[in-house]
Protein backbone atom coordinates (compact mmCIF):
# COMPACT_ATOMS: atom_id res chain seq x y z
CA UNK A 1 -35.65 -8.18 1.80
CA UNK A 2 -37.37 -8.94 -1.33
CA UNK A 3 -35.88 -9.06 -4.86
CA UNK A 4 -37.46 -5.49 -5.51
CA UNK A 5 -35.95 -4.31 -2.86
CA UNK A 6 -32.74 -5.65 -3.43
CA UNK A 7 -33.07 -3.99 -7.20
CA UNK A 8 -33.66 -0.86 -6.11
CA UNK A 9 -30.98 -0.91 -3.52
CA UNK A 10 -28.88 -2.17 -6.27
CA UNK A 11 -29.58 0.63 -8.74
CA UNK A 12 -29.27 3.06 -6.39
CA UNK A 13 -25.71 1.57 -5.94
CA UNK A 14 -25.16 1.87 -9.68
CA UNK A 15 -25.97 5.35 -10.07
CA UNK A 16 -23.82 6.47 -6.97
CA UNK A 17 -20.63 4.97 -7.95
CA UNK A 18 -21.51 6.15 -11.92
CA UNK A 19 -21.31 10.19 -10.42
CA UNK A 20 -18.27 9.17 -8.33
CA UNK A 21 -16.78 7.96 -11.57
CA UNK A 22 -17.93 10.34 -13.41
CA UNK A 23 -16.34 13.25 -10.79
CA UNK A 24 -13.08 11.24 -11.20
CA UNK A 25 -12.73 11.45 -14.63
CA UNK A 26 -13.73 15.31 -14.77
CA UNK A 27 -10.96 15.63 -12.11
CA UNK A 28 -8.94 13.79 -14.23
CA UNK A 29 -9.27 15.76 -17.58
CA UNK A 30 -9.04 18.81 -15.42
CA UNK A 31 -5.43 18.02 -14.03
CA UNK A 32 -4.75 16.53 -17.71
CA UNK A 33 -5.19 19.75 -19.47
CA UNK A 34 -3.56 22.21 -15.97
CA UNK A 35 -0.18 19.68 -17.06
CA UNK A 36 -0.20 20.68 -20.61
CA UNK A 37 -1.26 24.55 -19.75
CA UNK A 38 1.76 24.43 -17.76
CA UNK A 39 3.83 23.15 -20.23
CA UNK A 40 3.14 25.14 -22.80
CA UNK A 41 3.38 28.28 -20.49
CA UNK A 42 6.77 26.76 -19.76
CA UNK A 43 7.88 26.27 -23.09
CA UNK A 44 6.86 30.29 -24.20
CA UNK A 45 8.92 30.71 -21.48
CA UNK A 46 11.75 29.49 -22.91
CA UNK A 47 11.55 30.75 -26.10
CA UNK A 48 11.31 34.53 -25.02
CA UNK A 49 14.53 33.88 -23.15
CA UNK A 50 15.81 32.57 -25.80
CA UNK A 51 14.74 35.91 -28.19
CA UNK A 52 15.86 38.17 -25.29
CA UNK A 53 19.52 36.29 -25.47
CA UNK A 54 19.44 36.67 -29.07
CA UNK A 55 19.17 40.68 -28.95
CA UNK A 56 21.95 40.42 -26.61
């Protein structure tokens, strides 16, 4: 092969595994922010019980 070649290959390389990274990361913000939904779905949660126990 000759050194273009081997550039463009190269590049090529680059750019694939930048998406792949760049997929992970979304992925990873997108679990990130499910965890603190959940949490703060959980924590309303809680503090409706804790109201409804009140009025009890």
């Amino acid at each position: 092969m000759k050194l273009g070649e081997n550039k463009a290959i190269k590049d090529k390389i680059d750019k694939a595994f930048d998406k792949v990274s760049q997929i992970a990361k979304s992925e990873a913000q997108k679990k990130v922010e499910k965890e603190l939904f959940d949490k703060e779905v959980a924590k309303k949660k809680v503090e409706g019980e804790k109201q409804r126990y009140r009025l009890l």
